[in-house]
N, C-alpha and C. Protein backbone atom coordinates (compact mmCIF):
# COMPACT_ATOMS: atom_id res chain seq x y z
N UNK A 1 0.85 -1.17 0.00
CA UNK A 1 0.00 0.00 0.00
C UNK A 1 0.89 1.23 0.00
N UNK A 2 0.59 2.25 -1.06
CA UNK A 2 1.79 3.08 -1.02
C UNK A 2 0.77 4.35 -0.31
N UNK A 3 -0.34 4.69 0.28
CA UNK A 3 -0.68 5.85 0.42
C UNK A 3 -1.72 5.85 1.47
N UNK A 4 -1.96 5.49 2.52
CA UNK A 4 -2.99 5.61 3.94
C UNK A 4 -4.07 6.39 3.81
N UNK A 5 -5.11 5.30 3.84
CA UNK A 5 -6.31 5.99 3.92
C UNK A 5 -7.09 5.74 2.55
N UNK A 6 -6.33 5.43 1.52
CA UNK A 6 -6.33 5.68 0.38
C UNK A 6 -7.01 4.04 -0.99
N UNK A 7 -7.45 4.10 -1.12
CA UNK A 7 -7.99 2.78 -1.93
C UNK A 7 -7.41 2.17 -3.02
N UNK A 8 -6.69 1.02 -3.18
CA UNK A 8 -5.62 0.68 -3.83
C UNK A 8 -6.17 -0.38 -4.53
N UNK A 9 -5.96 -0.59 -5.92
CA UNK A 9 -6.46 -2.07 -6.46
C UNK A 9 -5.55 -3.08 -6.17
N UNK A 10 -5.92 -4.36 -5.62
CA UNK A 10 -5.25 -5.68 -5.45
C UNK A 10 -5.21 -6.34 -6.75
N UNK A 11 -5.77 -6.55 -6.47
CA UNK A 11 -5.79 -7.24 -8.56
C UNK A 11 -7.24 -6.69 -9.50
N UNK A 12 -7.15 -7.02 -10.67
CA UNK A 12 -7.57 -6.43 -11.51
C UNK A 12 -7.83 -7.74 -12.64
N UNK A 13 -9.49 -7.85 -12.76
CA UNK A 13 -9.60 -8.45 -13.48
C UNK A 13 -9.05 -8.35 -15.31
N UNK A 14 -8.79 -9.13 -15.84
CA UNK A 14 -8.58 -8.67 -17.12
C UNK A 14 -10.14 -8.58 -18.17
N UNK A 15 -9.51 -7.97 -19.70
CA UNK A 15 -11.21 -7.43 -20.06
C UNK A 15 -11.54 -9.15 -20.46
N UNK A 16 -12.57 -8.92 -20.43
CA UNK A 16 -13.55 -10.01 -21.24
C UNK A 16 -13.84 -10.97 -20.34
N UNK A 17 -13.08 -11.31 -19.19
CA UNK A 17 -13.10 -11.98 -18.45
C UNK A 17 -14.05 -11.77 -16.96
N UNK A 18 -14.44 -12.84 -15.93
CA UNK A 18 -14.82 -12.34 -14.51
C UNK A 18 -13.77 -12.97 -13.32
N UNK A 19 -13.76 -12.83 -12.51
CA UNK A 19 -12.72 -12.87 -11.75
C UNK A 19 -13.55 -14.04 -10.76
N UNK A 20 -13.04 -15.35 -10.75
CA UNK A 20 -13.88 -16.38 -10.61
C UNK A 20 -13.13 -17.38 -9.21
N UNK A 21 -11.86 -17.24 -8.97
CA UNK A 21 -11.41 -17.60 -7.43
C UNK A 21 -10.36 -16.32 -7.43
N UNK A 22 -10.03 -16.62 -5.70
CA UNK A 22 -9.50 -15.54 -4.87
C UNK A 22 -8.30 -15.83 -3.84
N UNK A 23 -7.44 -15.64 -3.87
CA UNK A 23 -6.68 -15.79 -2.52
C UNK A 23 -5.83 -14.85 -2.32
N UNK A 24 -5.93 -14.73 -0.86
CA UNK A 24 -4.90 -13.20 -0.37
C UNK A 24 -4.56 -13.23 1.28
N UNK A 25 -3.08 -12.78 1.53
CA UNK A 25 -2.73 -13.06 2.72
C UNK A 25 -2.46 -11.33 3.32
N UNK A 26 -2.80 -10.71 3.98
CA UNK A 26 -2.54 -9.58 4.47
C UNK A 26 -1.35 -9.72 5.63
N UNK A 27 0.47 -9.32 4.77
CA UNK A 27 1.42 -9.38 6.14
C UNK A 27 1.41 -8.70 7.31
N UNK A 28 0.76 -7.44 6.73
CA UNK A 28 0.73 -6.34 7.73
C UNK A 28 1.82 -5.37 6.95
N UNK A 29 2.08 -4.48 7.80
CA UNK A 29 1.86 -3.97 9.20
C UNK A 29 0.42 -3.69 9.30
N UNK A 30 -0.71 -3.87 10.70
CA UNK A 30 -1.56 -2.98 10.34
C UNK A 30 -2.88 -3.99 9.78
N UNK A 31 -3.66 -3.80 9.68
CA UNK A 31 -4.98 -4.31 9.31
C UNK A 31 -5.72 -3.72 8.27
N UNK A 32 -6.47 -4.50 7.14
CA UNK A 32 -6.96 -4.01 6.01
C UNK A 32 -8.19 -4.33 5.60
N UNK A 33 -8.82 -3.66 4.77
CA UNK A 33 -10.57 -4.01 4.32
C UNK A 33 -10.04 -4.17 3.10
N UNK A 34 -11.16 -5.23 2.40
CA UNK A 34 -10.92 -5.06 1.30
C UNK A 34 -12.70 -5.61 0.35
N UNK A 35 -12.98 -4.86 -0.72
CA UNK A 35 -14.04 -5.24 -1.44
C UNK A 35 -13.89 -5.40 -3.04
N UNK A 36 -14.84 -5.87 -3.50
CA UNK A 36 -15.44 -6.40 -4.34
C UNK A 36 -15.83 -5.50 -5.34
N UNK A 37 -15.56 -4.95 -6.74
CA UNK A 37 -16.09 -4.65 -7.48
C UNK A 37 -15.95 -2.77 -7.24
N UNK A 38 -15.45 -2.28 -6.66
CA UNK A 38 -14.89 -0.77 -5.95
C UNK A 38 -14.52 -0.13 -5.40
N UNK A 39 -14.24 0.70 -4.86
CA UNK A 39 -13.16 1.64 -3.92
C UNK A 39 -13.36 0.66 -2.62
N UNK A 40 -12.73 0.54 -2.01
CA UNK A 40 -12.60 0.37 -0.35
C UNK A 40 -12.86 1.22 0.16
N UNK A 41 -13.14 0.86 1.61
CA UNK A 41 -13.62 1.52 2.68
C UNK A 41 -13.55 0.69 3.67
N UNK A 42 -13.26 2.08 5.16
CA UNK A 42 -12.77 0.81 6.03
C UNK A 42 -13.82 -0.05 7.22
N UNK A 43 -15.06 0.09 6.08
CA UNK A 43 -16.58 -0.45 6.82
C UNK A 43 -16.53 -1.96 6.04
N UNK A 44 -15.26 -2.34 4.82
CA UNK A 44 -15.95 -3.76 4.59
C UNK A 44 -15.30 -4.51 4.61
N UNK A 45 -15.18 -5.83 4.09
CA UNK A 45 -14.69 -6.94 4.59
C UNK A 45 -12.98 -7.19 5.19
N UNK A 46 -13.04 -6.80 6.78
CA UNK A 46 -11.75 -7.24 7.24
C UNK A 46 -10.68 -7.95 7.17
N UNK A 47 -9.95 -7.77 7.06
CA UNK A 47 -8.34 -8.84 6.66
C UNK A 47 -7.38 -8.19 8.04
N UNK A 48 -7.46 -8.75 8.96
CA UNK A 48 -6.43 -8.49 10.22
C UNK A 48 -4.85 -8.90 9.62
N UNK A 49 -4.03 -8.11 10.71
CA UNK A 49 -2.60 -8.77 10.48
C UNK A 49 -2.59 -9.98 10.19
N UNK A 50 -1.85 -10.85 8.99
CA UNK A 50 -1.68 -12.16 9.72
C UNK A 50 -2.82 -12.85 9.05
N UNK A 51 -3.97 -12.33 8.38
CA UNK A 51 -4.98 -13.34 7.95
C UNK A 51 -4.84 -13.77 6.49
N UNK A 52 -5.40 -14.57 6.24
CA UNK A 52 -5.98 -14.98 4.71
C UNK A 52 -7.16 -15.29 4.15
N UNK A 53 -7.29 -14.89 3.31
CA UNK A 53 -8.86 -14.88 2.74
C UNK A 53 -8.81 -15.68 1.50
N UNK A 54 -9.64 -16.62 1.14
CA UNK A 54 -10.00 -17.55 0.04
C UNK A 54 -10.97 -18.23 -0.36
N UNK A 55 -11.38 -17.75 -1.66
CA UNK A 55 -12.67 -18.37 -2.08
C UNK A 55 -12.82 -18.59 -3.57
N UNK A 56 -13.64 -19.67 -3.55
CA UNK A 56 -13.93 -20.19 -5.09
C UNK A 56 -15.43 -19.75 -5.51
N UNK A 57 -15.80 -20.04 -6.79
CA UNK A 57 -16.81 -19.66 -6.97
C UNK A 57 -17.40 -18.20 -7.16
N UNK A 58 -16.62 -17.22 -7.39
CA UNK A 58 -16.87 -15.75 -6.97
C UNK A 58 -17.52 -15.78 -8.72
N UNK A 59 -17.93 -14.47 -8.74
CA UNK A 59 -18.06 -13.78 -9.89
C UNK A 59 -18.45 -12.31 -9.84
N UNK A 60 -17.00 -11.18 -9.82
CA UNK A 60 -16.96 -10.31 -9.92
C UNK A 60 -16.33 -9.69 -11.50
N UNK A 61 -16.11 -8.44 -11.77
CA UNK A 61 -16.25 -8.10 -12.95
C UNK A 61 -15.03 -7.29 -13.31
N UNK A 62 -14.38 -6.29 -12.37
CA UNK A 62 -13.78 -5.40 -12.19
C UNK A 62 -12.37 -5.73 -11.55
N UNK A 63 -12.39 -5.53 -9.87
CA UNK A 63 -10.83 -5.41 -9.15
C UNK A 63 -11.30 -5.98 -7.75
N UNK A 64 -10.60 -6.31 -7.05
CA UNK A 64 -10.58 -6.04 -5.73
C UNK A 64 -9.79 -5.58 -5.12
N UNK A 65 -10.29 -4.34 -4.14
CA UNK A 65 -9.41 -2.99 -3.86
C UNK A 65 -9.20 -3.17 -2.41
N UNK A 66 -8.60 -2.61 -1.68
CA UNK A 66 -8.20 -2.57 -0.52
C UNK A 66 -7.68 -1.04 0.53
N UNK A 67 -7.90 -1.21 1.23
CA UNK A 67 -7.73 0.21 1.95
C UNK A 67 -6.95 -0.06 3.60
N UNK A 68 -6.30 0.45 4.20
CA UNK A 68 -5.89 0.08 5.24
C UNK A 68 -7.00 1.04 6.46
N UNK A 69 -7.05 -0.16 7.23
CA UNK A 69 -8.04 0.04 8.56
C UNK A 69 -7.17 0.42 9.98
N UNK A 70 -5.91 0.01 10.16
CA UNK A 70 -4.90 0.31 11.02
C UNK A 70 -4.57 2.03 10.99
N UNK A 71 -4.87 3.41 11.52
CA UNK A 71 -4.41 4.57 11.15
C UNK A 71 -3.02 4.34 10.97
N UNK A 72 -2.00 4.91 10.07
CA UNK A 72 -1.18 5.11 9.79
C UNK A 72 -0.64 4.02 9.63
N UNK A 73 -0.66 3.07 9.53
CA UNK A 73 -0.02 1.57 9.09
C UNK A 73 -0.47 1.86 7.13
N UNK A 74 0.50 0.87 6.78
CA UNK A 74 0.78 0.48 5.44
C UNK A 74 0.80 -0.69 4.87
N UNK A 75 -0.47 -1.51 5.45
CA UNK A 75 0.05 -2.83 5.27
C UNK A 75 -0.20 -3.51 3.77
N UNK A 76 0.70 -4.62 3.30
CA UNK A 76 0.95 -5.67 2.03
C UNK A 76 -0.01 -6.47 2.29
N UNK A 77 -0.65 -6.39 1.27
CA UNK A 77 -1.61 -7.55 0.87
C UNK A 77 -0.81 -8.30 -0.59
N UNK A 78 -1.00 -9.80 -1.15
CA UNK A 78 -0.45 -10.07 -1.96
C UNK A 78 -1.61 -11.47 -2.13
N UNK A 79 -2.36 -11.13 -3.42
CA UNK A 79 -3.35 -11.75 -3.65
C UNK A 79 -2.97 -12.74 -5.36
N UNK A 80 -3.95 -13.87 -5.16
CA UNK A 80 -3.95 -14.32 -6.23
C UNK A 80 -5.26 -14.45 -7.03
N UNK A 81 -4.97 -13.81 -8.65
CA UNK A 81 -6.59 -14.19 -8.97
C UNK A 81 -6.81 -15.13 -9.92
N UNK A 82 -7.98 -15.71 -9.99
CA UNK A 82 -8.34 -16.98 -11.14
C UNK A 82 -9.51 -16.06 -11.60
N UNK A 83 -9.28 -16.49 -13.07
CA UNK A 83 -10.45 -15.65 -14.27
C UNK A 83 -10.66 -16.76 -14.76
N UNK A 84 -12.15 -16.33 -15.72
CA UNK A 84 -12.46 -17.37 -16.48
C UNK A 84 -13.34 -16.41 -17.28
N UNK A 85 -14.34 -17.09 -18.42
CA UNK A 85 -14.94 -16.19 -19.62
C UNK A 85 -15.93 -15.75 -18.83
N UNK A 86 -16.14 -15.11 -19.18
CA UNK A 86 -17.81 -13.98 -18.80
C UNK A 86 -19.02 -14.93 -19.46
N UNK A 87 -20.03 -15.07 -18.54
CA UNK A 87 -20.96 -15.85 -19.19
C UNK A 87 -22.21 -15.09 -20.11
């Protein structure tokens, strides 16, 4: 995360495609939100120091963005995405 406070894309679906599994480990420093399909904010889905998040089956269209929830922390998220065709 290069900028606090600030809403950062994690990955980025490519065009034509939907963004169809997910995995992501948040190192820290610091604690992070991260959503689905637009800006972050630090009201949605939590990623604490130290956690990982993973799921199959998704179908989003766009990115999943991230924002840090820790004030002044900067923390690395480092996600993996699986695409597949748009139905």
């Amino acid at each position: 995360m290069g900028v606090a406070a600030t809403a950062q894309a994690l990955v980025v679906v490519p065009a034509l495609k939907r963004g169809r599994t997910l995995s992501i480990v948040n190192e820290g420093p610091g604690d992070a939100a991260i959503k689905f399909d637009g800006p972050a904010t630090v009201t949605d889905v939590l990623l604490k120091e130290g956690d990982a998040f993973s799921n199959d089956n998704l179908d989003f269209a766009t990115n999943v963005s991230f924002i840090n929830v820790t004030l002044a922390a900067l923390p690395r998220l480092r996600g993996m995405l699986g695409s597949g065709a748009a139905s």
